[in-house]
N, C-alpha and C. Protein backbone atom coordinates (compact mmCIF):
# COMPACT_ATOMS: atom_id res chain seq x y z
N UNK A 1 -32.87 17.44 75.51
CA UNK A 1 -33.71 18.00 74.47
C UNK A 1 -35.17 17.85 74.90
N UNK A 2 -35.66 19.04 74.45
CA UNK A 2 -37.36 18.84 74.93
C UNK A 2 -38.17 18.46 74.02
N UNK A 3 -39.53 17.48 73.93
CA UNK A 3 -39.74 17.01 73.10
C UNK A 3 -41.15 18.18 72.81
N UNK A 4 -41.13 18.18 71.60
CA UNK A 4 -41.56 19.66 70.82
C UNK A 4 -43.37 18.87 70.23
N UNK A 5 -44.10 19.95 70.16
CA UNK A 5 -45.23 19.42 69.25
C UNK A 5 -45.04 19.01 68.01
N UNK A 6 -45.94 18.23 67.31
CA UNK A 6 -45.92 17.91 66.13
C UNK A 6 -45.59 18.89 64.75
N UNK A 7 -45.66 20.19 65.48
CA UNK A 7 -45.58 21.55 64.11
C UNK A 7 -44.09 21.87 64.42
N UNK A 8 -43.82 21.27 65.93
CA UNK A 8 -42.32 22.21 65.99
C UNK A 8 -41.47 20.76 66.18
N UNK A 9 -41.79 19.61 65.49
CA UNK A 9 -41.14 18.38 66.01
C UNK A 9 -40.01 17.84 64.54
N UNK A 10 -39.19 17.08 65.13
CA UNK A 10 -37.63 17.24 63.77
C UNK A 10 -38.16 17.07 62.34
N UNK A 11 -37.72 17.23 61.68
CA UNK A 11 -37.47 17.54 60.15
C UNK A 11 -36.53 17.81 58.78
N UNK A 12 -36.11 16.87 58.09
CA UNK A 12 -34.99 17.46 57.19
C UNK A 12 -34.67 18.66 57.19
N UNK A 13 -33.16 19.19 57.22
CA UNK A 13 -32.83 20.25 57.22
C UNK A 13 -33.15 21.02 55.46
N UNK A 14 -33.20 19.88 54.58
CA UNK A 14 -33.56 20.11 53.41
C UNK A 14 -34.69 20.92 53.44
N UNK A 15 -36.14 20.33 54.30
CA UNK A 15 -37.40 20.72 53.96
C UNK A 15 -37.53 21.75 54.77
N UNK A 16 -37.10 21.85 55.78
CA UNK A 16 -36.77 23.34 56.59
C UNK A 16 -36.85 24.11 56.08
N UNK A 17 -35.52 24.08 54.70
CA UNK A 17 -35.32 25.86 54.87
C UNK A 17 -36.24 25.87 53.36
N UNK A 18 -36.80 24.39 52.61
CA UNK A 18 -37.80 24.98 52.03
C UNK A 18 -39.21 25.55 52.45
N UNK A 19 -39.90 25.42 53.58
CA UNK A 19 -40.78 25.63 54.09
C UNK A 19 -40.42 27.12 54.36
N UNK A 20 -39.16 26.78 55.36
CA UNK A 20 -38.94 28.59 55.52
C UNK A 20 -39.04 29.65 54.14
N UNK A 21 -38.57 29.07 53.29
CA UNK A 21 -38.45 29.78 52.11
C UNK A 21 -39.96 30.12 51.70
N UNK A 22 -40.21 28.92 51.09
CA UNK A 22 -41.62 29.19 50.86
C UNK A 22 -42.87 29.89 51.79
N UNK A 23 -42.65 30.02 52.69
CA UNK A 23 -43.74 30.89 53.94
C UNK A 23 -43.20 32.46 53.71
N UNK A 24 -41.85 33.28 53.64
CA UNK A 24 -41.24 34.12 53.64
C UNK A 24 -42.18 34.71 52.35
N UNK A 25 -41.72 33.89 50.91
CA UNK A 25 -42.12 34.15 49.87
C UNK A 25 -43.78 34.52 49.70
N UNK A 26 -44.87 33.81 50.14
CA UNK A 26 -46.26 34.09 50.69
C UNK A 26 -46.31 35.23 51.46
N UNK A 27 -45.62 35.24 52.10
CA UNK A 27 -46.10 36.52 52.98
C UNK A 27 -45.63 37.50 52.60
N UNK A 28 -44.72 37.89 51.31
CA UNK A 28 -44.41 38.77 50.66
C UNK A 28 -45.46 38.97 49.67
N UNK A 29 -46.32 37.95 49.24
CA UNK A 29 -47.04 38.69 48.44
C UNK A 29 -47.97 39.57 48.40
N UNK A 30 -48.46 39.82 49.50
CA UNK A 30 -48.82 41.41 49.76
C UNK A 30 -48.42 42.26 50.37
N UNK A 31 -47.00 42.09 50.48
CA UNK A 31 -46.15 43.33 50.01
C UNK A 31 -46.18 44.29 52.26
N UNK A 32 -46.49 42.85 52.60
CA UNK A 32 -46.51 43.27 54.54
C UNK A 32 -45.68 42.89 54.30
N UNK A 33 -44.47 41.97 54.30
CA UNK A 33 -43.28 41.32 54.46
C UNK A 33 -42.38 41.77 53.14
N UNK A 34 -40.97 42.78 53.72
CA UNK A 34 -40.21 42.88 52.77
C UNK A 34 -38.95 42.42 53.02
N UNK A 35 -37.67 42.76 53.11
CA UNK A 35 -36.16 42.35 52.63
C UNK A 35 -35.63 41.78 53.91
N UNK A 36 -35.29 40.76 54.18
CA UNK A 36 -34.85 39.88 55.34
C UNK A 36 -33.28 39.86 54.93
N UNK A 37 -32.68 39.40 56.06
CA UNK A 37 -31.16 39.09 56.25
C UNK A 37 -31.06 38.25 57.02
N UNK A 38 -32.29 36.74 57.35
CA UNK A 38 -31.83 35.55 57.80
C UNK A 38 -30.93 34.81 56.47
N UNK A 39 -29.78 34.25 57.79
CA UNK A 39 -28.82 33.43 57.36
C UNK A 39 -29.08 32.25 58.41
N UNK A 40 -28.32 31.35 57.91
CA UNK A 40 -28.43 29.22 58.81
C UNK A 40 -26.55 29.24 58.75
N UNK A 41 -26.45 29.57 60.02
CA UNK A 41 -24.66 29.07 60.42
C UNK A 41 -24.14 27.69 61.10
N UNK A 42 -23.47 26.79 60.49
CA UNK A 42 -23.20 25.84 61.12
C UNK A 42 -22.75 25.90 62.69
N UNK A 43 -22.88 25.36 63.91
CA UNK A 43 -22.01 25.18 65.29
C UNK A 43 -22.06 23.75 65.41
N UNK A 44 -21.40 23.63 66.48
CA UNK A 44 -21.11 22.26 66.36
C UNK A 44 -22.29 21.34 66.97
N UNK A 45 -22.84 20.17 66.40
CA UNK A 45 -24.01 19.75 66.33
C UNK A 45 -25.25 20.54 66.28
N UNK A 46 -25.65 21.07 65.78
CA UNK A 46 -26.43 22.52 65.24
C UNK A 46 -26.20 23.71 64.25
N UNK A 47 -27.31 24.37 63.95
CA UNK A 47 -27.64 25.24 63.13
C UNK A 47 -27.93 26.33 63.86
N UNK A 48 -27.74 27.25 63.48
CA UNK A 48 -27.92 28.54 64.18
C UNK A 48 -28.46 29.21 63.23
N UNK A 49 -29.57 30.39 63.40
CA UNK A 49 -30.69 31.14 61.84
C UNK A 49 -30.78 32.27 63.37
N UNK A 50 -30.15 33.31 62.27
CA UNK A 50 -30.35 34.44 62.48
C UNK A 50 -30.03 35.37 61.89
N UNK A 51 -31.43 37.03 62.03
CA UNK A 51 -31.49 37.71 60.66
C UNK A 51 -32.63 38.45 60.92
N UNK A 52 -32.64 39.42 60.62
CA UNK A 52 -33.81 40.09 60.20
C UNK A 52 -35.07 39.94 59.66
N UNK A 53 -36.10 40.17 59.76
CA UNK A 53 -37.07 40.41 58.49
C UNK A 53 -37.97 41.52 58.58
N UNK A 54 -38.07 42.92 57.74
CA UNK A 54 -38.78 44.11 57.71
C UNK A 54 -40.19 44.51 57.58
N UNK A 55 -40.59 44.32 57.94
CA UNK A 55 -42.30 44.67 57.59
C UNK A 55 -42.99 46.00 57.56
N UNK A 56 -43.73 45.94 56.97
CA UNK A 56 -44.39 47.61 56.67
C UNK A 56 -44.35 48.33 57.96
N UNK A 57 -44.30 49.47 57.99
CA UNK A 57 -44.59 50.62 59.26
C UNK A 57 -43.20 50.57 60.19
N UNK A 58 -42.49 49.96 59.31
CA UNK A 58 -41.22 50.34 60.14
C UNK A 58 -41.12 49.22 61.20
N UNK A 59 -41.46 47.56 61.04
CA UNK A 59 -41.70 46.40 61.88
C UNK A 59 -40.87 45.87 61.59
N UNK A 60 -40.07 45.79 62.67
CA UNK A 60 -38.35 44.49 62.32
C UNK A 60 -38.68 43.48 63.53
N UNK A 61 -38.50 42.35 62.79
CA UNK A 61 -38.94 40.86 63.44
C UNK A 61 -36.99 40.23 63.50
N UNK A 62 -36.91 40.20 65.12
CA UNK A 62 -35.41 39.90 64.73
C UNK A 62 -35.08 38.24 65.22
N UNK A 63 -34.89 37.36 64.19
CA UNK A 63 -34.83 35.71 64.64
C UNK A 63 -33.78 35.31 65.07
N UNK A 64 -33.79 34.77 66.22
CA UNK A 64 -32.85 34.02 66.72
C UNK A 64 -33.07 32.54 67.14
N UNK A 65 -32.84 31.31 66.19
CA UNK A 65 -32.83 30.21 67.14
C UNK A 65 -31.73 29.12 66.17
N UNK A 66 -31.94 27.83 67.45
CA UNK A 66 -30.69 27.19 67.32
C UNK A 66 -31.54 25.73 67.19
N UNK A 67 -31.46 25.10 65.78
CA UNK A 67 -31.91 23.81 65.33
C UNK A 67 -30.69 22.53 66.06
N UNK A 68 -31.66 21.71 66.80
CA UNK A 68 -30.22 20.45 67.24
C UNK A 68 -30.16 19.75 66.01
N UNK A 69 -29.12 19.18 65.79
CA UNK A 69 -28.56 17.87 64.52
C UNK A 69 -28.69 16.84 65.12
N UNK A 70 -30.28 15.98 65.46
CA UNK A 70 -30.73 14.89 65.79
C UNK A 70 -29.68 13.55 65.32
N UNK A 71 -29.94 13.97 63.91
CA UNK A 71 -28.97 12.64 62.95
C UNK A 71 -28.72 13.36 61.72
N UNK A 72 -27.60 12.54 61.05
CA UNK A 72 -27.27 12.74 59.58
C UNK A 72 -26.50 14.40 59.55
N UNK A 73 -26.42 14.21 58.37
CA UNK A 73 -25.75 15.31 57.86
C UNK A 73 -26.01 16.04 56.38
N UNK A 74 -26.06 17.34 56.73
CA UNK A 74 -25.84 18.09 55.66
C UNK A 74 -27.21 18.42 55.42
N UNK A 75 -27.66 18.40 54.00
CA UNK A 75 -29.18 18.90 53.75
C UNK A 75 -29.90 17.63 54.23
N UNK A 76 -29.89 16.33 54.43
CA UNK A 76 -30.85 15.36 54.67
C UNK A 76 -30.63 15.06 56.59
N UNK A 77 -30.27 16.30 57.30
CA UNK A 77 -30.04 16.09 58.67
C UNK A 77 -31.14 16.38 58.91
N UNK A 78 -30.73 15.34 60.26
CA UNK A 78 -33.01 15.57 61.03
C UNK A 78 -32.48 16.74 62.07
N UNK A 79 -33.40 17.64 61.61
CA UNK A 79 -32.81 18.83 62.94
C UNK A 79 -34.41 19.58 63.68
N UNK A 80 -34.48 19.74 64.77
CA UNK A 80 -35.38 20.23 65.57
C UNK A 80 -35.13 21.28 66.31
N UNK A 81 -35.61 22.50 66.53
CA UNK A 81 -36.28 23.70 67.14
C UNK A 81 -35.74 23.34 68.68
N UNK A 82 -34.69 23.65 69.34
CA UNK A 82 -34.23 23.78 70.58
C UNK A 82 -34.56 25.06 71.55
N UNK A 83 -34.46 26.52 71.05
CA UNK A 83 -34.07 27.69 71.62
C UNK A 83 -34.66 28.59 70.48
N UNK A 84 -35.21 29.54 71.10
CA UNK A 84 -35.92 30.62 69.87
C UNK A 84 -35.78 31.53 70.34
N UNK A 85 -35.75 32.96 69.76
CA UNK A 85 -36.62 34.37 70.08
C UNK A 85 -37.06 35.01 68.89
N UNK A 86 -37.52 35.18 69.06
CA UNK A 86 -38.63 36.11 68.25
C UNK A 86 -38.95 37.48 68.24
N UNK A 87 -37.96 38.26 68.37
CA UNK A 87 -38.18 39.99 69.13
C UNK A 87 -38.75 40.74 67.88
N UNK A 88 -39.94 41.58 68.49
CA UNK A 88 -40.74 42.37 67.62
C UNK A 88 -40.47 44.03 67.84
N UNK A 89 -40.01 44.91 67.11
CA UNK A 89 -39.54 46.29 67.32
C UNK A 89 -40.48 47.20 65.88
N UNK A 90 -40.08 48.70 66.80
CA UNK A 90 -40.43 49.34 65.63
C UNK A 90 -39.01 49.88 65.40
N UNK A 91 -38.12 49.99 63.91
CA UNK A 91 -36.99 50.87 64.19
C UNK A 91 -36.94 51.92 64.73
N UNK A 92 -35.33 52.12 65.88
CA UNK A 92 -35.81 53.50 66.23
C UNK A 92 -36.45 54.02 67.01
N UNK A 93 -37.34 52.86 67.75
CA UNK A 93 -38.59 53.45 68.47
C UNK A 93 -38.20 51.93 69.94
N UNK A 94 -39.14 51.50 69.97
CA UNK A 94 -39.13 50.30 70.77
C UNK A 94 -39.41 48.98 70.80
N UNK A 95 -39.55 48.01 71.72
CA UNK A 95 -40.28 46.82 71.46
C UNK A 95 -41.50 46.60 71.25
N UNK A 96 -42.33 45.99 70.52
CA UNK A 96 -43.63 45.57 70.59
C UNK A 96 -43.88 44.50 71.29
N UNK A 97 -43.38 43.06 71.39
CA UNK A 97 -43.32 41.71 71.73
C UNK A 97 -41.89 41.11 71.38
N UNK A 98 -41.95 39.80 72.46
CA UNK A 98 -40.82 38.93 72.14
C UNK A 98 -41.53 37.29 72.47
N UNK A 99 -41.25 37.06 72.10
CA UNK A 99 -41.79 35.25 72.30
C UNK A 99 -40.29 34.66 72.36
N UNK A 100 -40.45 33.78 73.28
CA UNK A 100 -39.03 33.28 73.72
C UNK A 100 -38.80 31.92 74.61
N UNK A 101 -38.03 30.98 74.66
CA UNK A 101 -37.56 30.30 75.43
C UNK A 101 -36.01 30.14 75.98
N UNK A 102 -35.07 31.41 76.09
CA UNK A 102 -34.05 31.31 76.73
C UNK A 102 -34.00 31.59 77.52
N UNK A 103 -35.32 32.04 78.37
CA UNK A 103 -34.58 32.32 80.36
C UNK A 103 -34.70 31.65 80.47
N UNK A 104 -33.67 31.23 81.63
CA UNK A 104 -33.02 29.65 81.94
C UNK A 104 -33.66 29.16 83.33
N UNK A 105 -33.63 30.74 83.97
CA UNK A 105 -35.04 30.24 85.33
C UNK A 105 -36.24 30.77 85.12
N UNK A 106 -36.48 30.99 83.47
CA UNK A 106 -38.08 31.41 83.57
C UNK A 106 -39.11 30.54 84.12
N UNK A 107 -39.42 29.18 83.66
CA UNK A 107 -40.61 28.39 84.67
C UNK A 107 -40.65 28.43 86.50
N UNK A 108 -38.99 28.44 86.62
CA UNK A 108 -39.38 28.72 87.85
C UNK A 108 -39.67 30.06 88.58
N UNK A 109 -39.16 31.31 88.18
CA UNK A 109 -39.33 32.74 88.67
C UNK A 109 -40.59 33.00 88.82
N UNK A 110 -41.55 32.52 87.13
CA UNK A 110 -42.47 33.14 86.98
C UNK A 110 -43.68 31.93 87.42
N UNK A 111 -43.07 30.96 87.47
CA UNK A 111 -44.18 29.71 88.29
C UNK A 111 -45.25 29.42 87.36
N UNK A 112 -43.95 29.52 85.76
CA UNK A 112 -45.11 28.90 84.24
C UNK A 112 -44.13 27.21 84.82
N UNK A 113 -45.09 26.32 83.70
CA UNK A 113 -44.44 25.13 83.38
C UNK A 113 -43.30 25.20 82.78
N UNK A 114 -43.42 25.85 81.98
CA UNK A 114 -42.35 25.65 81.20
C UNK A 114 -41.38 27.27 80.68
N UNK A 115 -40.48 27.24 79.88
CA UNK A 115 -39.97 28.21 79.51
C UNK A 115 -40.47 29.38 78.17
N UNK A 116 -41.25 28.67 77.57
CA UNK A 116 -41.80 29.33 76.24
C UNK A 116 -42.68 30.61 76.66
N UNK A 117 -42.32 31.20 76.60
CA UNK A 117 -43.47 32.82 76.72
C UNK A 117 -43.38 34.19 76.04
N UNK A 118 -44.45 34.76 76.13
CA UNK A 118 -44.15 35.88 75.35
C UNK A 118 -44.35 37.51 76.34
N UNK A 119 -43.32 38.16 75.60
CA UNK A 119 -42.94 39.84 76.56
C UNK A 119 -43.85 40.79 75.84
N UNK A 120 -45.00 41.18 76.55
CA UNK A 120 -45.77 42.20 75.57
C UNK A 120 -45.01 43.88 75.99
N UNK A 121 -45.15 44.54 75.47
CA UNK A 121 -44.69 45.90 75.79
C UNK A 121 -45.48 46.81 74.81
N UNK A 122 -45.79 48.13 75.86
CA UNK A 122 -46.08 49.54 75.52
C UNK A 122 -45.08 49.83 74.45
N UNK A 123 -45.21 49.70 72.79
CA UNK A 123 -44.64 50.47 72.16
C UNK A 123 -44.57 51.94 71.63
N UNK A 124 -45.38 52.41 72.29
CA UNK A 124 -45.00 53.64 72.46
C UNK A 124 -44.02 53.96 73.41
N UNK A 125 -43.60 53.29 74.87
CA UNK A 125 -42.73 53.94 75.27
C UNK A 125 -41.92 52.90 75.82
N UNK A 126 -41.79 51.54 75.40
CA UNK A 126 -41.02 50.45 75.09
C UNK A 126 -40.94 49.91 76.71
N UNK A 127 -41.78 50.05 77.94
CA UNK A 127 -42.33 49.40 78.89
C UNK A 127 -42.61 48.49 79.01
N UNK A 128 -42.21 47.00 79.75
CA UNK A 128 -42.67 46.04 79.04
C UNK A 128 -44.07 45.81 80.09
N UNK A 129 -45.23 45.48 79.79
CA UNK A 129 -46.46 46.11 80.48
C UNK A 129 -46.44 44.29 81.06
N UNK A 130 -46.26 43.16 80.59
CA UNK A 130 -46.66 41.72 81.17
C UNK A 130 -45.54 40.93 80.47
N UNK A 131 -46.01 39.71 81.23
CA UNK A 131 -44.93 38.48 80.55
C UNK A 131 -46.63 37.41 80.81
N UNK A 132 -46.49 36.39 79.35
CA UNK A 132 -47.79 35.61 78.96
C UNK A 132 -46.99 34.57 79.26
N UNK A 133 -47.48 33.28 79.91
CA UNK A 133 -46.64 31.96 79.59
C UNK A 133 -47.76 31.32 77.90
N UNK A 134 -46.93 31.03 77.39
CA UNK A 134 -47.42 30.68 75.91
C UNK A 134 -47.78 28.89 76.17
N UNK A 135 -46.52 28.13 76.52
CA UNK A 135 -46.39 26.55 76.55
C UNK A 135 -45.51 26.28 75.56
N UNK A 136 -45.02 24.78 75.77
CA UNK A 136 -44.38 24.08 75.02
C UNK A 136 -45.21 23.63 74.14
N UNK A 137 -46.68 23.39 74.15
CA UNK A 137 -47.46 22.86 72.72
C UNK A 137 -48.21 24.13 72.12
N UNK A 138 -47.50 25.39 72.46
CA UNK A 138 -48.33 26.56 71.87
C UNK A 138 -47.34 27.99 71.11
N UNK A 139 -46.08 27.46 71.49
CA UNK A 139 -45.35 28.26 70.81
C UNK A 139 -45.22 28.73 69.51
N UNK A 140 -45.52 30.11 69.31
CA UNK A 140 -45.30 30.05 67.69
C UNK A 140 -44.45 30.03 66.38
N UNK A 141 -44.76 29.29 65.66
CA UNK A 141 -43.93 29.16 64.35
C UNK A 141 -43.79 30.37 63.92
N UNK A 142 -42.67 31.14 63.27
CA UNK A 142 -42.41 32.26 62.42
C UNK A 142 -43.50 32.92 61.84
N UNK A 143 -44.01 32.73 60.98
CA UNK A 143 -44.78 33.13 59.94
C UNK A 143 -46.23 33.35 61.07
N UNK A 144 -46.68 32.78 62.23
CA UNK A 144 -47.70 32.74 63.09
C UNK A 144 -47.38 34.57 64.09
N UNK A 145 -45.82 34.68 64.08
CA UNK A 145 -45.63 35.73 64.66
C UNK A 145 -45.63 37.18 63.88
N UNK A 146 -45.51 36.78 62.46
CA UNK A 146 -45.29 37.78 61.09
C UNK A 146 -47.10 37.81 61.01
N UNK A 147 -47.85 36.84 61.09
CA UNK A 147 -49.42 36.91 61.06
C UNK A 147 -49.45 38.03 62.40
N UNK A 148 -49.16 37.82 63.50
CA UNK A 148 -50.08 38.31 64.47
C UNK A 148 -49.39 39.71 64.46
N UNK A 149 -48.05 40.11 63.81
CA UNK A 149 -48.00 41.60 63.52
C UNK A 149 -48.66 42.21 62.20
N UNK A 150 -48.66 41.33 61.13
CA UNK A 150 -49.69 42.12 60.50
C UNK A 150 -51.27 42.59 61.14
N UNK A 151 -51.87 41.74 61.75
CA UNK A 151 -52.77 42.50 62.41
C UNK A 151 -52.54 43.43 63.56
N UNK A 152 -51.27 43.31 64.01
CA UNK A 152 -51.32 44.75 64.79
C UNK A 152 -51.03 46.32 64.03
N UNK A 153 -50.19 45.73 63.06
CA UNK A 153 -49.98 46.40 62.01
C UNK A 153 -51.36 47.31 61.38
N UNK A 154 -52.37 46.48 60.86
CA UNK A 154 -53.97 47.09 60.81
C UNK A 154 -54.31 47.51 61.59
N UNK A 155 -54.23 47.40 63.25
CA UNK A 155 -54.80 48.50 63.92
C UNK A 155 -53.99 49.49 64.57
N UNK A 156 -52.82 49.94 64.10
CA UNK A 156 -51.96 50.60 64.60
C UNK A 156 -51.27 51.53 63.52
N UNK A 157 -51.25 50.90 62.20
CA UNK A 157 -50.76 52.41 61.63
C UNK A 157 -51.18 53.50 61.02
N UNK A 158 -52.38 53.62 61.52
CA UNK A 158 -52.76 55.46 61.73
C UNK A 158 -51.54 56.14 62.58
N UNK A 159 -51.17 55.54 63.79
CA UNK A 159 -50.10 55.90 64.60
C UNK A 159 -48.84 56.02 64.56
N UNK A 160 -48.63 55.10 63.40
CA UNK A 160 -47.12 54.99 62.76
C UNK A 160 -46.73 55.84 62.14
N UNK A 161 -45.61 56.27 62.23
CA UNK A 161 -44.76 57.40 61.60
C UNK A 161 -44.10 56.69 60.49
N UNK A 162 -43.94 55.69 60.11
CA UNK A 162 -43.06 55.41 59.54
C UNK A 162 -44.24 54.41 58.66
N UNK A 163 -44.25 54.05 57.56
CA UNK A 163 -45.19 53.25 57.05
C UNK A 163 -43.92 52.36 56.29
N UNK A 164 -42.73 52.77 55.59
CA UNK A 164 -42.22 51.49 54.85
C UNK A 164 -41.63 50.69 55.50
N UNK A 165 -40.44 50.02 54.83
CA UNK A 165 -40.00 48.71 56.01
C UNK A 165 -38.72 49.66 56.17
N UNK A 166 -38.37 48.91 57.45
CA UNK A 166 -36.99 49.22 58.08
C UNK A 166 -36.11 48.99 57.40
N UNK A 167 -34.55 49.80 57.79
CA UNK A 167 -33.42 49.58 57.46
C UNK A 167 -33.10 47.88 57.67
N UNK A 168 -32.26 46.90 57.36
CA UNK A 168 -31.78 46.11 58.13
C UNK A 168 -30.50 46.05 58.72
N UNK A 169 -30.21 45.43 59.35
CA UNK A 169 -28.42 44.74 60.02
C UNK A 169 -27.78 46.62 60.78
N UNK A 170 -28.77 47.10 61.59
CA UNK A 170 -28.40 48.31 61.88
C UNK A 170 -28.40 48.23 63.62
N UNK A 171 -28.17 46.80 64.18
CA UNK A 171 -27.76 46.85 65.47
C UNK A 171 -26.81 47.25 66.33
């Protein structure tokens, strides 16, 4: 296990998914963030959260990561941030970004430290134009990646065809 910064470091599974909850709920209130289909599946010593979430202009944020079960059980388990992605799309259309730590020889291919980085791409024609190394003390939390598409969101949908939120679970 890698030892994580203080924002991404263990935590009741209780206060987890209230935090998650509560950040989801905020960022709905102006109406950039609409109808999600994250779910939390048990595996064995871990949690698995994955799901959707829709955002204006046709922005689907698709989550994938896997919490370890440090200790304990059930809602009072200490669980920590192992494996993430973060893929940013327009429906229909292409990628925008991905922030990620599952390539398994990314530090070494790309000659980052570590594995955490993010895939920018031409969404207009879903090219992926660079790969950023981000870090292990710079990776972003959810709601940090739902922030940095609402501002792309502001300077991009004059261009958008699509202004409401996406369908979901249409993979």
């Amino acid at each position: 296990m890698t030892q994580n910064p203080p924002h991404h470091g263990p935590i009741a599974f209780r206060r987890y998914r209230e935090i998650h909850q509560t950040v989801l709920d905020q960022l709905r209130s102006d109406k950039f963030v609409g109808p999600d289909s994250i779910e939390i599946e048990p595996g064995s010593g871990e949690l698995v959260m994955r799901g959707e979430i829709g955002c204006k202009g046709g922005i689907l944020i698709d989550v994938e990561k896997t919490l370890a079960i440090i200790s304990g059980w059930g809602d009072e388990a200490l669980v920590e941030t192992v494996r993430y992605k973060y893929n940013v799309s327009l429906r229909g259309l292409s990628n925008i970004l991905r922030y990620d730590n599952q390539d398994e020889d990314f530090s070494f291919r790309k000659n980052h430290a570590d594995r955490h980085h993010k895939h920018v791409f031409d969404w207009r024609t879903g090219i992926q134009q660079r790969v950023e190394w981000v870090g292990a003390d710079n990776w972003p939390k959810l709601n940090q990646v739902i922030e940095e598409m609402r501002e792309w969101y502001g300077e991009h949908m004059h261009e958008l065809k699509a202004q409401g939120y996406p369908a979901l679970g249409l993979r």
